[in-house]
Protein backbone atom coordinates (compact mmCIF):
# COMPACT_ATOMS: atom_id res chain seq x y z
CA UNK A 1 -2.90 19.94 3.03
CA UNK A 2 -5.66 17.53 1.78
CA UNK A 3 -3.01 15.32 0.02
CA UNK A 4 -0.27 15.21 3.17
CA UNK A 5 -3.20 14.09 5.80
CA UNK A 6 -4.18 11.27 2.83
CA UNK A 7 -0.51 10.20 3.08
CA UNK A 8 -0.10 10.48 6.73
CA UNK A 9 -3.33 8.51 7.20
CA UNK A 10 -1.89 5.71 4.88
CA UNK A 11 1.18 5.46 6.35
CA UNK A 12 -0.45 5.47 9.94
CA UNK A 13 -3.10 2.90 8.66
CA UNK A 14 -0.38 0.47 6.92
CA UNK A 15 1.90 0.97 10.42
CA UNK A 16 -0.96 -0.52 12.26
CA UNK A 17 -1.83 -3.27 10.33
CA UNK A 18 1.42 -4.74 10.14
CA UNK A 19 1.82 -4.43 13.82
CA UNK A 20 4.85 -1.99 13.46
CA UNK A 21 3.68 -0.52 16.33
CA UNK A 22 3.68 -2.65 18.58
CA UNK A 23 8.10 -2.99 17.24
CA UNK A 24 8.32 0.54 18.17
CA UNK A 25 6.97 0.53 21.62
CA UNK A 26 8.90 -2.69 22.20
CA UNK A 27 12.14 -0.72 21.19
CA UNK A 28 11.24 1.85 23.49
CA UNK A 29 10.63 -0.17 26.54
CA UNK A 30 14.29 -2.02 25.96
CA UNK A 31 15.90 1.26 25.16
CA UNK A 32 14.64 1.89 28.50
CA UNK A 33 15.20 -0.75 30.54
CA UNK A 34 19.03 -0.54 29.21
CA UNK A 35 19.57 2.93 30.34
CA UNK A 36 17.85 2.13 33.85
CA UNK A 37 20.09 -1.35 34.35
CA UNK A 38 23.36 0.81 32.84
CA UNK A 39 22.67 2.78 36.24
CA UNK A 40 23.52 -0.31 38.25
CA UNK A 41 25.27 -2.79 36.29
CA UNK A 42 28.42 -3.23 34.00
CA UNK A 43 27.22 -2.92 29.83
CA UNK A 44 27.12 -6.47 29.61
CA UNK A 45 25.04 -7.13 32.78
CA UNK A 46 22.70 -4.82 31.62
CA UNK A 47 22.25 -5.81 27.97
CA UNK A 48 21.77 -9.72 29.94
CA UNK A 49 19.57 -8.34 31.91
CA UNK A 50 17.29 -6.69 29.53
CA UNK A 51 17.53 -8.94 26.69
CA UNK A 52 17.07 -12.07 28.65
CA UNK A 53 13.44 -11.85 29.39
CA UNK A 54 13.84 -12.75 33.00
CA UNK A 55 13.16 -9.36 33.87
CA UNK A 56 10.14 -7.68 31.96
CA UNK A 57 9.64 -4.02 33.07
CA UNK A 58 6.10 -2.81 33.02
CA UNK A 59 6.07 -1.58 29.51
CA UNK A 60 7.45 -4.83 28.21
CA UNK A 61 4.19 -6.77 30.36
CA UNK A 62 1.82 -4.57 29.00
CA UNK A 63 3.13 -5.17 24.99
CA UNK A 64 2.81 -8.89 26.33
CA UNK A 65 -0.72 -8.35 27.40
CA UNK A 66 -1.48 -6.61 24.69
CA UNK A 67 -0.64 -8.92 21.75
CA UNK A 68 -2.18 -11.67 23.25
CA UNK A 69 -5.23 -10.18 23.60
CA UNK A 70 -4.74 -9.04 19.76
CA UNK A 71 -3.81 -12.51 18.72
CA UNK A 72 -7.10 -13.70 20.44
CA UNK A 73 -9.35 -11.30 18.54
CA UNK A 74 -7.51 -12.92 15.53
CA UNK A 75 -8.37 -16.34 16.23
CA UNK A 76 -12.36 -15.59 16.17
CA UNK A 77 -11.56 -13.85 12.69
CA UNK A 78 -11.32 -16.83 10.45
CA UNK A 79 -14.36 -18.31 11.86
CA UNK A 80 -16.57 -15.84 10.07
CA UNK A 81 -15.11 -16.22 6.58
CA UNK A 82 -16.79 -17.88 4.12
CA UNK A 83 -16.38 -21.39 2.67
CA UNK A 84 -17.93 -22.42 -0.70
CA UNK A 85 -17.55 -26.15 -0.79
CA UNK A 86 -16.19 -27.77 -4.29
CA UNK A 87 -18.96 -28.69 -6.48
CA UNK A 88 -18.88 -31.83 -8.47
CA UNK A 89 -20.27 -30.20 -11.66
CA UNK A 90 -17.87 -29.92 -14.66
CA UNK A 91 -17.18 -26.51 -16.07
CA UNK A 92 -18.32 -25.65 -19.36
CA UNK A 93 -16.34 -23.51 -21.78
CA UNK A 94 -18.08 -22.23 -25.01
CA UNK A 95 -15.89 -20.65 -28.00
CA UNK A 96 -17.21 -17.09 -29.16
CA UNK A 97 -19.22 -17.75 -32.34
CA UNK A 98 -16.79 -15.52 -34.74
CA UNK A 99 -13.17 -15.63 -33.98
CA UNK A 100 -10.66 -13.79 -36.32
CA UNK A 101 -6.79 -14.06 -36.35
CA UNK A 102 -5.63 -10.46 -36.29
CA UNK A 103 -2.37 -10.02 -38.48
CA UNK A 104 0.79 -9.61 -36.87
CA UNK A 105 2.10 -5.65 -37.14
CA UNK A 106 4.28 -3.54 -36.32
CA UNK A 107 1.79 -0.28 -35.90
CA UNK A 108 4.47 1.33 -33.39
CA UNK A 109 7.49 1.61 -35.29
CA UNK A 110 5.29 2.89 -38.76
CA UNK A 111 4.27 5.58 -35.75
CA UNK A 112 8.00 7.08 -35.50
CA UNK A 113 10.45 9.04 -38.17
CA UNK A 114 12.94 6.76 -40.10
CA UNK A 115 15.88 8.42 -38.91
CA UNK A 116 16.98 11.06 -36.77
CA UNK A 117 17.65 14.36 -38.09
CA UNK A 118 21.82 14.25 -38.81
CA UNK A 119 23.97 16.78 -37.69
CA UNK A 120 22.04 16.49 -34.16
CA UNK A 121 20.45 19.52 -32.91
CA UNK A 122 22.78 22.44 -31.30
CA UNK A 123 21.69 24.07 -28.70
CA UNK A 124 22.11 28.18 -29.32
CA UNK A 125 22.15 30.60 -25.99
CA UNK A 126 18.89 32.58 -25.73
């Protein structure tokens, strides 16, 4: 139960920072709008009609208002990061004082039989 709420909560979490959300409510509000202009119009009316951004329902102004207001929140964001200016020291590197060259082997092949066992293995009913 533990483990599904952990997942769920990830997937919710991941959802809202990518601003997936904000997708699915959009698709809702043109799914909408569609079925409300296929009332009055012809299907290609409609779909100009929703699509064309001329005429926003109320859903589609209030995901408007809404990521604007989001992107401005962003905006304030990098403002608090912090900024290490380049210095005009060198860097420094020192070599460890003992340094061996380790010998080149094999060590997983010596690990596993020479060959495999000939005839292969039958399997025999239980």
């Amino acid at each position: 139960m533990f483990v599904r709420f952990g997942k769920l909560l990830i997937v919710l979490t991941l959802v809202l920072a990518t601003g997936a959300h904000w997708a699915a409510l959009q698709t809702v509000a043109w799914t909408t709008m569609l079925a409300n202009n296929l009332r009055s119009d012809s299907l290609a009316q409609a779909v100009s009609k929703t699509f064309d951004g001329d005429h926003p329902c109320c859903l589609c102004k209030a995901i408007a208002a809404a990521k604007k207001s989001e992107k401005k929140s962003e905006a304030v964001s990098p403002m608090l990061k912090m900024e290490f200016p380049p210095t005009a020291e060198t860097p420094v590197l020192f070599p460890p004082s003992q340094f061996t060259v380790l010998p080149l082997e094999n060590n997983f092949s010596s690990a596993l039989p020479s060959k495999p066992p000939l005839p292969p293995p039958r399997n025999f009913p239980a």
